[in-house]
Protein backbone atom coordinates (compact mmCIF):
# COMPACT_ATOMS: atom_id res chain seq x y z
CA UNK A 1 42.02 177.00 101.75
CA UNK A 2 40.75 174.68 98.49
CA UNK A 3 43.45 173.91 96.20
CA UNK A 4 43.04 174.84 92.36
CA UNK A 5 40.94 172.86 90.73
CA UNK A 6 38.92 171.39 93.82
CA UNK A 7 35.26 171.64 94.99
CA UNK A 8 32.80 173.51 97.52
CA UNK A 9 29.59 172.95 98.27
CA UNK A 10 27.50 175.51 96.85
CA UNK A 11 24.64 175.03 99.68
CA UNK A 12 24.03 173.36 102.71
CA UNK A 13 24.26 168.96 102.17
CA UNK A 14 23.53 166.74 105.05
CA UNK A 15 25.06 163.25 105.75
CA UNK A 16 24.33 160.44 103.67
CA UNK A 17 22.81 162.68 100.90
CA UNK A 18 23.92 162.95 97.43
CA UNK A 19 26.60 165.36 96.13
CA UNK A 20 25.40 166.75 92.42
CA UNK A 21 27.82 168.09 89.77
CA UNK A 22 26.59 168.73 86.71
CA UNK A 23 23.11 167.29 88.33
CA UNK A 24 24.73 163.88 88.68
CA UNK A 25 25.33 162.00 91.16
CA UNK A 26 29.10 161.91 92.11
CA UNK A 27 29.17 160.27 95.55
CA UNK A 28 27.40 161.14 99.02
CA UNK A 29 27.84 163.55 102.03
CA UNK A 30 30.51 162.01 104.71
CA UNK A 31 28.93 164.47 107.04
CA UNK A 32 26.89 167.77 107.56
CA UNK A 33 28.18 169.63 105.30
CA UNK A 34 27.73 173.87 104.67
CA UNK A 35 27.97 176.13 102.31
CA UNK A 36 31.66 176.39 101.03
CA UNK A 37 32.93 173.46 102.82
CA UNK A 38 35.72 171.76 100.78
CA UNK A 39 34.99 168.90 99.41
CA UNK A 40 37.28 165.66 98.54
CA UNK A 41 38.04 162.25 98.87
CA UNK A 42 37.83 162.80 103.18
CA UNK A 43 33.89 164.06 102.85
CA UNK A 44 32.28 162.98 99.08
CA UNK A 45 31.62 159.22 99.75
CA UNK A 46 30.80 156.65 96.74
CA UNK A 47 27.90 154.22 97.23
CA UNK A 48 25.72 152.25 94.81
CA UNK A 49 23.30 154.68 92.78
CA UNK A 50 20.18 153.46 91.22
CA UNK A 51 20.47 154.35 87.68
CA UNK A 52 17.47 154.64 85.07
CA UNK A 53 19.47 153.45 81.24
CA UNK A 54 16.90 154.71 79.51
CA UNK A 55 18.40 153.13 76.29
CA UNK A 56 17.89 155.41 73.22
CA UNK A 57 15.73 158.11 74.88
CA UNK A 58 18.06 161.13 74.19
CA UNK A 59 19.38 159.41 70.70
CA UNK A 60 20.02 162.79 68.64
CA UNK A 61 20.59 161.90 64.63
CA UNK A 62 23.55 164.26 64.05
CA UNK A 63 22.88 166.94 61.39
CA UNK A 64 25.55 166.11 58.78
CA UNK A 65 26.48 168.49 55.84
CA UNK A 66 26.40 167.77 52.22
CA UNK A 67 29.23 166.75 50.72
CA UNK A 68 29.94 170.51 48.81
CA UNK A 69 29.95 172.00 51.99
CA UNK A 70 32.26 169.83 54.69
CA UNK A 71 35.72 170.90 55.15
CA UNK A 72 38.82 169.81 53.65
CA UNK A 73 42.59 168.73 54.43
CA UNK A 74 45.25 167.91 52.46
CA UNK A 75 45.49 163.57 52.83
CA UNK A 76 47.47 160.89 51.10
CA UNK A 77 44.25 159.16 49.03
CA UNK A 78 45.12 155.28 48.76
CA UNK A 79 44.79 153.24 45.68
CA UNK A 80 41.86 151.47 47.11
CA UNK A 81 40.49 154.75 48.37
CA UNK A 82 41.41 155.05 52.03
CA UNK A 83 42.69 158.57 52.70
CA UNK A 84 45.68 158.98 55.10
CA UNK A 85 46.85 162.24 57.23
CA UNK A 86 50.13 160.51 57.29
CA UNK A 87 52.51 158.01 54.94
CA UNK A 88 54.91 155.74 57.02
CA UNK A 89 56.71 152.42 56.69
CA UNK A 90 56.19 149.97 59.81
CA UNK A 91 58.45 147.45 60.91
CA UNK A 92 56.30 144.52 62.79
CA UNK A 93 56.66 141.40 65.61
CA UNK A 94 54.54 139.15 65.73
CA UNK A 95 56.45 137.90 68.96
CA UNK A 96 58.80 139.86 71.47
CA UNK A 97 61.59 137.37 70.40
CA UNK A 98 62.15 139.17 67.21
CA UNK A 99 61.48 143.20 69.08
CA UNK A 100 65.92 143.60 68.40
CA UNK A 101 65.40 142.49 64.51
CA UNK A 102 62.81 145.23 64.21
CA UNK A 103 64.50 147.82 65.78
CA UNK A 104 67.85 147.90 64.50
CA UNK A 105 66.08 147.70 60.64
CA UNK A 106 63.67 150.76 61.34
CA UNK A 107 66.34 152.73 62.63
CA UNK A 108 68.92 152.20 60.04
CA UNK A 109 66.30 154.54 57.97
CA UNK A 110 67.25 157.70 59.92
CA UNK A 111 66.80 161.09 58.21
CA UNK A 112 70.03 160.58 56.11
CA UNK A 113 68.84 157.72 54.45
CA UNK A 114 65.42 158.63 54.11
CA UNK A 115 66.51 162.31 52.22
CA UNK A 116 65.43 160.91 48.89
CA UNK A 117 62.28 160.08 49.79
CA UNK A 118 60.38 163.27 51.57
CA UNK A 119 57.27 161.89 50.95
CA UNK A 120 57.78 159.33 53.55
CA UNK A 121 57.16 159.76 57.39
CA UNK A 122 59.65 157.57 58.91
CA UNK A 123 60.27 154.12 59.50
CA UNK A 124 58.64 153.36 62.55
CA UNK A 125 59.71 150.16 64.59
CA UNK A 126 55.98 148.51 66.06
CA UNK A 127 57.53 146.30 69.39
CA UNK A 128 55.48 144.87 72.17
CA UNK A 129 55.52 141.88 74.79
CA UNK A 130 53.84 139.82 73.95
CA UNK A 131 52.99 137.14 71.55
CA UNK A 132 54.19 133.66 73.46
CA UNK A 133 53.87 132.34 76.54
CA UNK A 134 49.99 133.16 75.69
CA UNK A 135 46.84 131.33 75.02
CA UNK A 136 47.18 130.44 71.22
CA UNK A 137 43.09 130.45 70.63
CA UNK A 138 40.24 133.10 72.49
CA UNK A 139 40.21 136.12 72.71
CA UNK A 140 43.97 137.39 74.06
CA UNK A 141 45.52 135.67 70.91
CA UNK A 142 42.73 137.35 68.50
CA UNK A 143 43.01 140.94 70.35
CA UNK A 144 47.06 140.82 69.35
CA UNK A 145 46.30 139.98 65.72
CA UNK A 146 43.51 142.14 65.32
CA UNK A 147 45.71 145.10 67.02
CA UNK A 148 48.48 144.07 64.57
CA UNK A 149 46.33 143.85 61.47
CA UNK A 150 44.75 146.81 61.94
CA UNK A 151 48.11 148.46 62.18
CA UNK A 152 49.20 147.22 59.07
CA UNK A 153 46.30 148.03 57.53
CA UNK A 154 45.90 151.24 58.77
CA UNK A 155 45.31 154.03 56.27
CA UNK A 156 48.55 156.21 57.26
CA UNK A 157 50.82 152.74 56.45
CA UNK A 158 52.40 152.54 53.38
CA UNK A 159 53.94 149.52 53.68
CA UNK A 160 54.51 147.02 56.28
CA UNK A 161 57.45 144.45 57.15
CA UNK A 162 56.53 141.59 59.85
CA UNK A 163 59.31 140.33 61.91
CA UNK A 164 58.99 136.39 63.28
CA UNK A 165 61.69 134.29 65.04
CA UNK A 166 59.29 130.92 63.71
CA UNK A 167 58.48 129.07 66.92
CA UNK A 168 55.80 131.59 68.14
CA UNK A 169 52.35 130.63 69.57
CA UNK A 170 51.42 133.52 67.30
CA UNK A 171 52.77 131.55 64.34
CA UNK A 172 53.28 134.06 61.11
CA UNK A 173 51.01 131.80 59.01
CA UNK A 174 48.45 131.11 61.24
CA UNK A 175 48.14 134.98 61.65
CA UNK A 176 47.90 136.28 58.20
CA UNK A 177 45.35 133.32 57.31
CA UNK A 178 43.20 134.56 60.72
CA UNK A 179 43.52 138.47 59.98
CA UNK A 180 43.51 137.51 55.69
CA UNK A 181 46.85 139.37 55.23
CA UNK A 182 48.52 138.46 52.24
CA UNK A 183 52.10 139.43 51.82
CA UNK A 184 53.07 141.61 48.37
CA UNK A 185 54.97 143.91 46.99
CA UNK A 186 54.15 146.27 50.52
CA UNK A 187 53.92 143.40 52.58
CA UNK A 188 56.60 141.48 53.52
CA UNK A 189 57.49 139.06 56.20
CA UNK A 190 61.11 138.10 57.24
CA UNK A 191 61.41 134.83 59.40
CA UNK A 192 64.89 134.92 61.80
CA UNK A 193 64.44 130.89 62.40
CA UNK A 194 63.91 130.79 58.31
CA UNK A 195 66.57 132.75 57.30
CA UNK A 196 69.46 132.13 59.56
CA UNK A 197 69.44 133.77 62.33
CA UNK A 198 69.49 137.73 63.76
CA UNK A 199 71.94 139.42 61.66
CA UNK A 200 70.70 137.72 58.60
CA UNK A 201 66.65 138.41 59.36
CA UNK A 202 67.81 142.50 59.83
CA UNK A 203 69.62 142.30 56.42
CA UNK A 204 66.97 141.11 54.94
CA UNK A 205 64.07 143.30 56.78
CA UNK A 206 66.21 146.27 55.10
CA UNK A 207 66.38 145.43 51.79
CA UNK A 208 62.34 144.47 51.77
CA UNK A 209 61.92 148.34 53.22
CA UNK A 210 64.25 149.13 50.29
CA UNK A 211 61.60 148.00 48.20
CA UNK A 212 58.99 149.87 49.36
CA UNK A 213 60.35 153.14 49.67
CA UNK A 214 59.93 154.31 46.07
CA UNK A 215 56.49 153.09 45.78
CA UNK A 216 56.24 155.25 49.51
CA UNK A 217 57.52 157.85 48.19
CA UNK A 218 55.05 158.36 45.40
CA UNK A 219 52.10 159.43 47.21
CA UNK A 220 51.43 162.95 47.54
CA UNK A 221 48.63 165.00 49.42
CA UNK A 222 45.81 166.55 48.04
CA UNK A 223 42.37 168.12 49.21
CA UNK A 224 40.06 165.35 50.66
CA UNK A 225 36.98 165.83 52.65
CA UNK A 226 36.79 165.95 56.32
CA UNK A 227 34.54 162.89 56.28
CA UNK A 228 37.45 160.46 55.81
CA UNK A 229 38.97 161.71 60.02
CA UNK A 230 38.44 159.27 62.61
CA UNK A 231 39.58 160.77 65.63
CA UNK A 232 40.68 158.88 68.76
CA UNK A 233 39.49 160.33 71.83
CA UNK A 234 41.63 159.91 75.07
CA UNK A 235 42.33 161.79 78.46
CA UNK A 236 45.19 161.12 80.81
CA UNK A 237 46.78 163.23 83.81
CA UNK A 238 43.10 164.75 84.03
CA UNK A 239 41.95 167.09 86.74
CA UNK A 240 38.97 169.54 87.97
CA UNK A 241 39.43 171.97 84.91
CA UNK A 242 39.43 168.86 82.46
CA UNK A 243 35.78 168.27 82.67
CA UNK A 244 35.15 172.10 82.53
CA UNK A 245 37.34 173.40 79.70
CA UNK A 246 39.61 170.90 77.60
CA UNK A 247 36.84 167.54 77.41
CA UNK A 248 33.79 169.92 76.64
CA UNK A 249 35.64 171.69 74.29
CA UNK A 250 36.95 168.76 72.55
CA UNK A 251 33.66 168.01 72.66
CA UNK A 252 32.33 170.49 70.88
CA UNK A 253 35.22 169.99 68.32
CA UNK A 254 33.71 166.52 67.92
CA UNK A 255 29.90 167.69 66.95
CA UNK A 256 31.93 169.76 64.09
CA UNK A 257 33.60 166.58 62.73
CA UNK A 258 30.56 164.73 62.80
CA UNK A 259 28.71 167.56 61.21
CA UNK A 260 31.76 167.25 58.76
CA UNK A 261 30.66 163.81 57.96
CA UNK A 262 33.56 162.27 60.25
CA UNK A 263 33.92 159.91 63.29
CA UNK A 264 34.92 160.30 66.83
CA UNK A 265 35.92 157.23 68.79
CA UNK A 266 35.51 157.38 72.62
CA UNK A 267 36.83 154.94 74.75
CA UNK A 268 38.66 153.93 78.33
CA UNK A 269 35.64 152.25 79.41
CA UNK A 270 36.66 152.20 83.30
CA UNK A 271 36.64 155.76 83.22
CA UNK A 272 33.25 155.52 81.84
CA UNK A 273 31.71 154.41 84.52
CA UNK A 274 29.39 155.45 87.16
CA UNK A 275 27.74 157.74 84.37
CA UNK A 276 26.90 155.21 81.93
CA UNK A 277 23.45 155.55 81.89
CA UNK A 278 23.76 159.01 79.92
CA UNK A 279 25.34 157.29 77.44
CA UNK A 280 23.02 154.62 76.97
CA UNK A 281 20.34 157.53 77.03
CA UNK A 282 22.06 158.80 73.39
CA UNK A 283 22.51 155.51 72.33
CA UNK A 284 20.85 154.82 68.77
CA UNK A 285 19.10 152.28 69.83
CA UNK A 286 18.62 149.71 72.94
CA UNK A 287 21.17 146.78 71.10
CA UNK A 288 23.83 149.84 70.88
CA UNK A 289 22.70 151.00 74.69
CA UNK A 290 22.45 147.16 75.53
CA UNK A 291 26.50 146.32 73.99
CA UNK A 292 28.15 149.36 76.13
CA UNK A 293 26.71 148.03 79.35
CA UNK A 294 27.72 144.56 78.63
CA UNK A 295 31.50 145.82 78.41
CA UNK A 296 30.81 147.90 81.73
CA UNK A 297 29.70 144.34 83.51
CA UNK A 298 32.67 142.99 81.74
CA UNK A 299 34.92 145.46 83.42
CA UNK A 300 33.16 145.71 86.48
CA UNK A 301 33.36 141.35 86.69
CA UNK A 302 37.17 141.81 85.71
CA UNK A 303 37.86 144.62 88.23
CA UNK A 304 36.45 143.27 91.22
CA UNK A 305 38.50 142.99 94.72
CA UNK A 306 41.00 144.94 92.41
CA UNK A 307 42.65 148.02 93.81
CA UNK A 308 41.89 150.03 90.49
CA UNK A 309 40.03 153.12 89.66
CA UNK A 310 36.87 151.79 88.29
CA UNK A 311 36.54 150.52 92.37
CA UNK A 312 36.50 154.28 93.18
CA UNK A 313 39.58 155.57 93.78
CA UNK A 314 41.40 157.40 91.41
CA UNK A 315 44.93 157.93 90.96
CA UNK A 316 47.01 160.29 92.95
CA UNK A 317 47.65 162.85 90.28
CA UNK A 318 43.87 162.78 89.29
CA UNK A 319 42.82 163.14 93.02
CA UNK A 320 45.65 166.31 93.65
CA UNK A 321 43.80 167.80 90.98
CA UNK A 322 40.76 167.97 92.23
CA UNK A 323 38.82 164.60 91.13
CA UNK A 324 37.36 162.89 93.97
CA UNK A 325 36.54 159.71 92.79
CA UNK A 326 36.10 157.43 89.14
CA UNK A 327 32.46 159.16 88.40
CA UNK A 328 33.42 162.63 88.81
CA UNK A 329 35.95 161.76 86.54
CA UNK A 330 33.47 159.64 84.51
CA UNK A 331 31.55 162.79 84.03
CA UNK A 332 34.15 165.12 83.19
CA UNK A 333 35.87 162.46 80.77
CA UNK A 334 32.28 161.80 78.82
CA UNK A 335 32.40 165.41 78.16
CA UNK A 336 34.93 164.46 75.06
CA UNK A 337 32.09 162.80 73.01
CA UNK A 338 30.18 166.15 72.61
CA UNK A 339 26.85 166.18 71.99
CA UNK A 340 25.86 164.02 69.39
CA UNK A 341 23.60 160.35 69.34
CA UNK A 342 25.95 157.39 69.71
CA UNK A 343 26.09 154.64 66.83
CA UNK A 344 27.94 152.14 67.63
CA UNK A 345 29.96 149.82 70.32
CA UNK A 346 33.05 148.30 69.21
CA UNK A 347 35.22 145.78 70.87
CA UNK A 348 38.84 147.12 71.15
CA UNK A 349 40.88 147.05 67.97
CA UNK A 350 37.75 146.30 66.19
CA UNK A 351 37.61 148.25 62.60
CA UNK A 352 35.41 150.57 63.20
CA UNK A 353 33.21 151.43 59.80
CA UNK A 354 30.19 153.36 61.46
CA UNK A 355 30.25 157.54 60.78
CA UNK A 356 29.43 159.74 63.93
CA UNK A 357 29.92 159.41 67.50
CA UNK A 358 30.79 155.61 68.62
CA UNK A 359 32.80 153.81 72.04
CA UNK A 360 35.19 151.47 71.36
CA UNK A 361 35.62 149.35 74.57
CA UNK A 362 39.44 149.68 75.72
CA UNK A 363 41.50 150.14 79.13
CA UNK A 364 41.40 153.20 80.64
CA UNK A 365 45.46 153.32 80.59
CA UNK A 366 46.23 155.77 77.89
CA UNK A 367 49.17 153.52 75.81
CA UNK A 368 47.26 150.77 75.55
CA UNK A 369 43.10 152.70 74.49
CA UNK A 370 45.04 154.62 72.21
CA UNK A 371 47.12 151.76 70.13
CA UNK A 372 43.24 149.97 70.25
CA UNK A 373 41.55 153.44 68.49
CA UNK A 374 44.54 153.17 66.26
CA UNK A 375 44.12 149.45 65.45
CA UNK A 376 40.28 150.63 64.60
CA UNK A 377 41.35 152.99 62.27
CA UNK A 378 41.79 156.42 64.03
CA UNK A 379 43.95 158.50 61.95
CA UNK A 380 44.61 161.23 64.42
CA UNK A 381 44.56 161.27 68.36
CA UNK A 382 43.01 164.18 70.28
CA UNK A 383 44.37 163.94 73.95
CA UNK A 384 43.00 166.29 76.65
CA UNK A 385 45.52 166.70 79.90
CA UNK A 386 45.18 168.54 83.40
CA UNK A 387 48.33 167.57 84.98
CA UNK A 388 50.69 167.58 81.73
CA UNK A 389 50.75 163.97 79.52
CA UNK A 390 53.45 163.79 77.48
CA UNK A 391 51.48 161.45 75.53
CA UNK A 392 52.38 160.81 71.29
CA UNK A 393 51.66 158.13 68.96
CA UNK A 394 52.84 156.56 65.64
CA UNK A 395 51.78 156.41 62.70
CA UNK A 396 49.04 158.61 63.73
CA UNK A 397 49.69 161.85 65.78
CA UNK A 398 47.99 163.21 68.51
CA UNK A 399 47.10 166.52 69.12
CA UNK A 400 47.58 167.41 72.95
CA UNK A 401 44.68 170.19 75.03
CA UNK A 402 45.59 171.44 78.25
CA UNK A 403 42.97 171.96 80.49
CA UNK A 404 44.56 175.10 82.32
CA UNK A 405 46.62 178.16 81.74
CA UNK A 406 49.33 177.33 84.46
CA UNK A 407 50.38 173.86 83.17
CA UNK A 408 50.03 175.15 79.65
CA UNK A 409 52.63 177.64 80.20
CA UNK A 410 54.99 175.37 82.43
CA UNK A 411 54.79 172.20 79.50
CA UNK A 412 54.46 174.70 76.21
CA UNK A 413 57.26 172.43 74.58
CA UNK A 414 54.43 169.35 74.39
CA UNK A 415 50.85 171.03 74.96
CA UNK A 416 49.12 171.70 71.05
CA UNK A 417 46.51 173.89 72.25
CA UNK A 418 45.49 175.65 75.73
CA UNK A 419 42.18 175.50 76.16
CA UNK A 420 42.74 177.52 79.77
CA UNK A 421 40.93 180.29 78.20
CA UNK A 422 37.65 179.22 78.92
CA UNK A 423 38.25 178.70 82.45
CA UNK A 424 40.14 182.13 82.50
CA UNK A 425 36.91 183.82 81.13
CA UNK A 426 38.12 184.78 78.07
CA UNK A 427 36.89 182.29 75.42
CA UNK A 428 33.96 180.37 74.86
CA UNK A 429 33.74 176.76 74.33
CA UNK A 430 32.14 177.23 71.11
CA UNK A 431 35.36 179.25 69.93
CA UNK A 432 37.48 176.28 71.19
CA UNK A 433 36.25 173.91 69.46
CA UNK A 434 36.42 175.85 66.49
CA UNK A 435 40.20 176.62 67.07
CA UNK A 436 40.17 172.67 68.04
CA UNK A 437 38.62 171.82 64.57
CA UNK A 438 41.05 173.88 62.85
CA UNK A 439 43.91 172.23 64.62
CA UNK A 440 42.56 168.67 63.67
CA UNK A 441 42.24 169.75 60.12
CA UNK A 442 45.86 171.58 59.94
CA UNK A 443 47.74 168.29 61.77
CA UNK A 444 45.58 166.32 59.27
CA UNK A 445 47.50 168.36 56.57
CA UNK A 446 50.49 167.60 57.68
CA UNK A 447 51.32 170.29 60.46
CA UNK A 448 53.40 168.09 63.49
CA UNK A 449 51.55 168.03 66.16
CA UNK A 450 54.39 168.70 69.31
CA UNK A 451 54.63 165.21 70.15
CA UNK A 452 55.44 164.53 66.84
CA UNK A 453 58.07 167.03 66.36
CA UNK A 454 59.54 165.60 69.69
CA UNK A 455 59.27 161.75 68.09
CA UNK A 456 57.35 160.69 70.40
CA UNK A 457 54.98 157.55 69.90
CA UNK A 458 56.93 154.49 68.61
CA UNK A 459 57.41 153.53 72.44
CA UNK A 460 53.49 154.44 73.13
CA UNK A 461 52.47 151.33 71.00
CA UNK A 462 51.07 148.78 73.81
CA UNK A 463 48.22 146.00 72.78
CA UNK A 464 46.35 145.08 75.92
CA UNK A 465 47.78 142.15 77.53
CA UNK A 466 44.60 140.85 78.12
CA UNK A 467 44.60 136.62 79.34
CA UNK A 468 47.30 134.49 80.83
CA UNK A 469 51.13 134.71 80.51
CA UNK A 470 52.69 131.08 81.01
């Protein structure tokens, strides 16, 4: 019996040799193995497998459509020309002292209060960890402020309110002058120490939104051109369908967009590797091949001894579903970045400003890649699923793929799209992408994706706690 999902061999493999999916390498016989034998964590072995980089050899330069011909959605179009899919107000920390302040004045603006002003998303409260305790210079103090900034920067933010308590190693001056924020008529910063304490720092956080909310409120959508989507890619709760059905088919989505003129963002760099060398292949060149293997030594320097996936063994969800180690799920996971030449590496959180298919280096924990593609400017999320994420994100959404037919119909109340089909024979994966691009362009228009309907997402927003806590 082979579970749904799982492997056979398809001919005769002896010991020791290697064990080809997709003709790549995904680990090594555990022992004489014949036709049909199952195959799993118990018999496909991981080893060390010379691999040939090859930087830039397969770069493809991405046919790209005139402007009169790319698609459209309806966007919010910024005064400064940024174009939005959607128009929020978000309440900020720049320390986990003042998380209380920020909640209680985001969610005074509930649907009632917010009636006059349909034009706005929400009020969305932004709360994480961190913030003190923390190394106040490197990189774990720049990471949070770039994550922050490019929150409150981000195209689908109206306006922004940061929350301080005052003693903070991420002082509120120190990180506006560092990330050149300047506080305005749709920036403003409320400081609890300054002010007088809790009550009077949440009084004053809602009047500031107050002041925003016409201004909000304002902005309406009209047609704008595909080119302005960056699209976060991500993959959580994958298994043996994923790499088969929902990732190549997102995938194919993703040559669309950047035929469109648009960008794709892939990241979770630990679930990257063990195929990285067909990335560097379609890299544009050997500096853009030569930056993603830097972050895979990174992570490979940062993981070791570790008891984490990018050692080999994956989770226990990814493995009941038919994954038997990180490369096989490597190589189903790449499959989200479609077909197109690679033109960039970003660090995570970086703004990314390239067009086309580029990697932003970020965990491979779904929270935390996601709130980094975010930071970089992705104004939607595409999410493919085997075992059933429940996944959202604010203040852009994400669009959820099921890889199979059975969990589609068990989770309908939080899957987008069911890209089963193809496994079921009755769809191509050029005709899901398609229905994928459409679905990218009609959330882009406003349409809530299910997560979003569900208001899921202000919990989902996690910087990575990168450095020392102390």
């Amino acid at each position: 019996d082979v579970p749904m999902g799982h492997k056979i061999a398809t001919r005769a493999i002896r010991k020791g040799d290697p064990i080809l999916k997709y003709n790549t390498v995904i680990g090594f016989a555990g022992d004489d193995l014949e036709p049909g034998a199952y195959l799993h964590v118990h018999n496909v072995l991981m080893d060390e497998v010379q691999k040939n980089y090859r930087f830039g050899e397969d770069y493809v330069v991405a046919r790209v459509l005139p402007p009169e011909e790319r698609a459209t959605f309806m966007g919010y179009t910024r005064p400064d020309g940024r174009v939005a899919t959607r128009n929020y107000i978000g309440v900020f920390i720049t320390v986990n002292c003042s998380a209380t302040v920020a909640r209680k004045i985001a969610a005074y603006f509930d649907e009632e209060r917010l009636e006059d002003y349909p034009n706005v998303d929400g009020v969305i409260p932004f709360i994480h960890q961190q913030g003190c305790g923390m190394e106040q210079t490197g990189e774990p103090i720049d990471l949070l402020r770039r994550t922050l900034a490019g929150y409150i920067r981000h195209p689908n933010m109206a306006g922004a309110v940061v929350c301080a308590l005052g003693c903070e190693r991420n002082n509120l001056e120190r990180f506006f002058e560092a990330e050149a924020l300047r506080a305005g008529k749709m920036l403003k910063t409320v400081k609890m120490q300054a002010v007088g304490g809790t009550a009077e720092a949440i009084r004053e956080g809602k009047a500031a939104v107050r002041e925003m909310l016409a201004e909000a409120n304002a902005m309406t959508r009209g047609p704008v051109s595909a080119e302005h989507l960056k699209i976060g890619l991500q993959c959580g709760g994958s298994d043996g369908f994923s790499g088969l059905s929902a990732n190549p088919a997102l995938g194919k989505a993703v040559d669309l967009l950047v035929e469109n003129g648009g960008t794709a963002i892939l990241s979770e760099t630990p679930e990257l590797y063990g195929i990285e060398h067909t990335l560097t292949a379609r890299a544009r060149d050997e500096s853009v091949g030569r930056a993603f293997l830097d972050r895979i030594n990174w992570w490979l320097d940062y993981t070791d001894g570790r008891d984490v996936q990018m050692q080999g063994i994956v989770g226990p969800g990814n493995q009941d579903g038919g994954l038997a180690n990180i490369i096989e799920k490597s190589l189903g996971g790449s499959k989200k970045g479609g077909s197109t030449g690679i033109e960039a590496v970003y660090k995570y959180a970086e703004p990314v400003t390239e067009r086309g298919l580029v990697i932003m280096d970020t965990p491979g924990y779904d929270p935390v890649a996601a709130t980094g593609q975010i930071a970089g400017g992705a104004n939607l999320i595409c999410f493919t699923t085997g075992r059933g994420s429940c996944f959202g994100s604010y203040p852009s959404p994400t669009i959820k793929l099921a890889s199979n037919s059975t969990m589609y119909q068990r989770m309908t109340g939080d899957m987008d799209i069911n890209c089963g089909p193809v496994i079921d024979g009755e769809i191509t994966l050029d005709e899901m992408g398609r229905a994928i691009f459409e679905e990218i362009l009609a959330v882009a228009s406003g349409k809530p994706s299910k997560s979003e309907a569900l208001g899921v997402g202000a919990e989902e927003f996690a910087p990575w706690p990168i450095g020392v806590t102390g």
